[in-house]
Protein backbone atom coordinates (compact mmCIF):
# COMPACT_ATOMS: atom_id res chain seq x y z
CA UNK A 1 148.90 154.80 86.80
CA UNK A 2 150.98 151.99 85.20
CA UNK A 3 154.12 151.42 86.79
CA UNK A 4 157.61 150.30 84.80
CA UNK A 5 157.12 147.15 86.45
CA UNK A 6 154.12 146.78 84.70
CA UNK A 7 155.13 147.17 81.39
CA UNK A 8 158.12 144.92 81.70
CA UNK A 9 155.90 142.48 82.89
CA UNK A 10 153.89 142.88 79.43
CA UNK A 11 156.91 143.16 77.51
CA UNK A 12 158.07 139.94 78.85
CA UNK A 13 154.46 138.28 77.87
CA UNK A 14 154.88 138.96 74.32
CA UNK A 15 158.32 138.45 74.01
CA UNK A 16 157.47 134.57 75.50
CA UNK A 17 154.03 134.52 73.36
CA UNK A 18 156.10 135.38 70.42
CA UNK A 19 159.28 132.99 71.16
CA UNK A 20 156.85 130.26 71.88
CA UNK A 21 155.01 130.76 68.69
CA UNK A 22 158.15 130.61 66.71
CA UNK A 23 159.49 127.00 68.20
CA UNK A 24 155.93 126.35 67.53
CA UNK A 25 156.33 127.58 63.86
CA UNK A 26 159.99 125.62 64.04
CA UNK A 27 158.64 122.42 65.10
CA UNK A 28 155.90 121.92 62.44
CA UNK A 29 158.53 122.64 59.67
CA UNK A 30 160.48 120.31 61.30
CA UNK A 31 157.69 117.69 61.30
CA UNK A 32 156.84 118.63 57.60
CA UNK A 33 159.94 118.14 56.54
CA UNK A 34 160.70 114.84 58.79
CA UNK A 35 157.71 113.41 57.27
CA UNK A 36 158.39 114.46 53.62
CA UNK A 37 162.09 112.88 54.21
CA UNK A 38 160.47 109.59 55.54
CA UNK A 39 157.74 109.56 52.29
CA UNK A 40 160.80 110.35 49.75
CA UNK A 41 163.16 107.39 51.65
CA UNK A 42 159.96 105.10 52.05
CA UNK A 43 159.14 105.98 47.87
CA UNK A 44 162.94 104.90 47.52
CA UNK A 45 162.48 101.59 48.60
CA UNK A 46 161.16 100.79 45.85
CA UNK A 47 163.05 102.34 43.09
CA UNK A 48 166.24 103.43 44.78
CA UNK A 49 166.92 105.48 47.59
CA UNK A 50 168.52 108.49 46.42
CA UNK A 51 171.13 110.59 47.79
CA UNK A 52 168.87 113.66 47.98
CA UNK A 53 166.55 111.73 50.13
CA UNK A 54 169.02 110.83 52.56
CA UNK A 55 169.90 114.45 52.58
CA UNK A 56 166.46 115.84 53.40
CA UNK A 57 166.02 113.03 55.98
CA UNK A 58 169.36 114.13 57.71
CA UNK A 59 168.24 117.96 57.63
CA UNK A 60 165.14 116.96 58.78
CA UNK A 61 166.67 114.94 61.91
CA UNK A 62 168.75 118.25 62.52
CA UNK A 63 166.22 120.73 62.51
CA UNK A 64 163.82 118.38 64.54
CA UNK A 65 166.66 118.44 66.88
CA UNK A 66 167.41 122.05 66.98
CA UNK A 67 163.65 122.50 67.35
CA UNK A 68 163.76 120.38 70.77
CA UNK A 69 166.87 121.91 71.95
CA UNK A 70 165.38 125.57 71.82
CA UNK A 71 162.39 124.79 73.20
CA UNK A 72 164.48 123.04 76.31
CA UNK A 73 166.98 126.52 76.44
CA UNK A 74 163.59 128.59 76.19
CA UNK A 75 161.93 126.39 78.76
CA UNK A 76 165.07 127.04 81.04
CA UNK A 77 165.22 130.90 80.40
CA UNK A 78 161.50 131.19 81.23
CA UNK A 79 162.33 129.40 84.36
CA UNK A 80 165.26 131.76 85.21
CA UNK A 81 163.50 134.23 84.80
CA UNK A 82 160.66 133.57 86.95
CA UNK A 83 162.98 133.23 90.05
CA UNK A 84 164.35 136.73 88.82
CA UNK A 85 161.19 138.18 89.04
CA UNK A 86 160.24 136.24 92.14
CA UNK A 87 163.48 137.66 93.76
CA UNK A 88 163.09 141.58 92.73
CA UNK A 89 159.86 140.66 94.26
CA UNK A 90 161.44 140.12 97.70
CA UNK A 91 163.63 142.75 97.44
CA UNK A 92 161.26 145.42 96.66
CA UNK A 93 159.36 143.87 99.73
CA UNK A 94 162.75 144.25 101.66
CA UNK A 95 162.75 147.85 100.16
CA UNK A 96 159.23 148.70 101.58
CA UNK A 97 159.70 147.80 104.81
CA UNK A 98 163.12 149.53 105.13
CA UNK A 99 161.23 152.66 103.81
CA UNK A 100 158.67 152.36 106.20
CA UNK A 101 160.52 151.72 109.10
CA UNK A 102 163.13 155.23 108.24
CA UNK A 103 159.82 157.14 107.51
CA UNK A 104 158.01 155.66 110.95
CA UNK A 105 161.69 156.62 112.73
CA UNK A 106 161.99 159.84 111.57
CA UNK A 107 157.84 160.86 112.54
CA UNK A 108 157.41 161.72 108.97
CA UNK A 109 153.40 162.77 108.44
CA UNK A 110 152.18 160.70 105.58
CA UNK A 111 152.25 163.66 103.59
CA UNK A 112 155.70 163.99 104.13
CA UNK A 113 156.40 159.98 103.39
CA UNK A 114 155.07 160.44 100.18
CA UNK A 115 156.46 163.89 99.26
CA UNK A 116 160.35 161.39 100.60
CA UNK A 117 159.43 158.54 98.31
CA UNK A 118 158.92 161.03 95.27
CA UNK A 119 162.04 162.82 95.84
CA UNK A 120 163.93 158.91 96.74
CA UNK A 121 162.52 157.94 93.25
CA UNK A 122 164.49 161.05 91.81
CA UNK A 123 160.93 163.34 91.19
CA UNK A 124 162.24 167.06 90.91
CA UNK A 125 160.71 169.46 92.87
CA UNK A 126 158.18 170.77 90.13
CA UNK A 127 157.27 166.99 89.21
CA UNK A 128 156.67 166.41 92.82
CA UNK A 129 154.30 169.61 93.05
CA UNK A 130 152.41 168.06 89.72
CA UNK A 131 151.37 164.35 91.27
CA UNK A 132 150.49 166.13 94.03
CA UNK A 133 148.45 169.02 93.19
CA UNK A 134 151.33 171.42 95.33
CA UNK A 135 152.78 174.25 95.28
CA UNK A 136 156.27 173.78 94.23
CA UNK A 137 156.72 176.54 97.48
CA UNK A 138 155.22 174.01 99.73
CA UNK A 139 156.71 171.00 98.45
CA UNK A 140 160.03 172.50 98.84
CA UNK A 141 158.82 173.14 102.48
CA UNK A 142 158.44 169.92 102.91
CA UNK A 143 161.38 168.70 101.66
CA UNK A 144 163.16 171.04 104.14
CA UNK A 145 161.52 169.30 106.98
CA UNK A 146 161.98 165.58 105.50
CA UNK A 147 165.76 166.53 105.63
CA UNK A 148 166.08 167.75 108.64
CA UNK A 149 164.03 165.09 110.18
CA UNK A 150 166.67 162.46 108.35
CA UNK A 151 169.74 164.08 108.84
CA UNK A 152 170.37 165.15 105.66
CA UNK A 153 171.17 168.39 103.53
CA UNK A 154 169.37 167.14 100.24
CA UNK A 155 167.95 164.50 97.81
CA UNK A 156 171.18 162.97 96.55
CA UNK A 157 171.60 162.43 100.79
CA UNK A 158 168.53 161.09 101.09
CA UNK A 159 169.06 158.29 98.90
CA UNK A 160 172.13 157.76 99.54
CA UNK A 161 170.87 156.95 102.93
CA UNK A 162 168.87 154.19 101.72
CA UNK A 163 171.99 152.58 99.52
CA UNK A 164 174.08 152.91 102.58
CA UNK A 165 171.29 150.60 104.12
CA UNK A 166 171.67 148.16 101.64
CA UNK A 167 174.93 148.39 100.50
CA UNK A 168 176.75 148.32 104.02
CA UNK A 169 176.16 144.50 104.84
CA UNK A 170 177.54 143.46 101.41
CA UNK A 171 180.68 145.53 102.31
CA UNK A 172 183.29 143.83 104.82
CA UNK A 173 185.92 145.73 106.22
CA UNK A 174 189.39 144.76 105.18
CA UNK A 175 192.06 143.67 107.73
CA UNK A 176 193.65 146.64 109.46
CA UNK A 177 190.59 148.88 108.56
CA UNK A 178 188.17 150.67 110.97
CA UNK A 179 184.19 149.88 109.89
């Protein structure tokens, strides 16, 4: 099964293979044009340089130009977001292990860790019992135990607990508060 991951990941190939191809398609009109610019000012020489030629030259320059200033910006947004991708990376690494550890804490079976990660992921009860081949009865079961076994009434709960685990070092308590 394909994750979303994966599919932004292929999204993100074409959207490069097709933004390269255009700056590609940019730079060899550029080049046409620099060239035909040079020819026409080069033909002038000899009979008079026209105004029209200095015009196509100057466009020319100009969209050579722009042509080497998106392919810097799209060089620079590639790069970007590599390190994006390279951080989500780490966090869903950071997001595993927390996962692991609250499952390993709270003696979940492995049936059980998968039945929390389902229901953390926001899988309804019936969607749970469908990956799994379950009853929706015995997945609700489960879930009863999972929650107990966290210290929680339900799936909103649940997650919440792993937010709180993220979200509570970011937060710093304001002068004259309690933590």
């Amino acid at each position: 099964m394909r994750g979303v991951g994966h599919d932004l990941r292929q999204s993100r190939r074409r959207a490069v293979f097709a933004a390269s191809g255009l700056v590609i398609l940019q730079a060899i009109a550029a080049l046409y044009f620099l060239a035909d610019g040079i020819d026409d000012l080069a033909t002038g020489l000899l009979s008079g340089i026209s105004i029209e030629a200095i015009m196509e030259s100057l466009v020319a320059l100009a969209l050579l130009a722009g042509t080497i200033l998106s392919a810097r910006y799209t060089r620079r947004l590639l790069a970007d977001v590599r390190r994006s991708e390279a951080a989500l990376d780490v966090a869903r690494g950071a997001m595993a292990q927390l996962l692991d550890l609250r499952f390993t804490q709270w003696n979940l079976t492995p049936s059980q860790s998968e039945i929390a990660l389902f229901a953390i992921k926001g899988s309804t009860i019936a969607e749970i019992a469908k990956l799994r081949g379950s009853a929706e009865g015995t997945v609700r079961a489960q879930l009863s135990q999972i929650y107990a076994k966290a210290g929680v009434s339900n799936q909103t709960m649940l997650l919440a607990h792993f937010l709180d685990d993220l979200i509570d070092p970011l937060i710093k308590p304001v002068d004259g508060q309690k933590d």
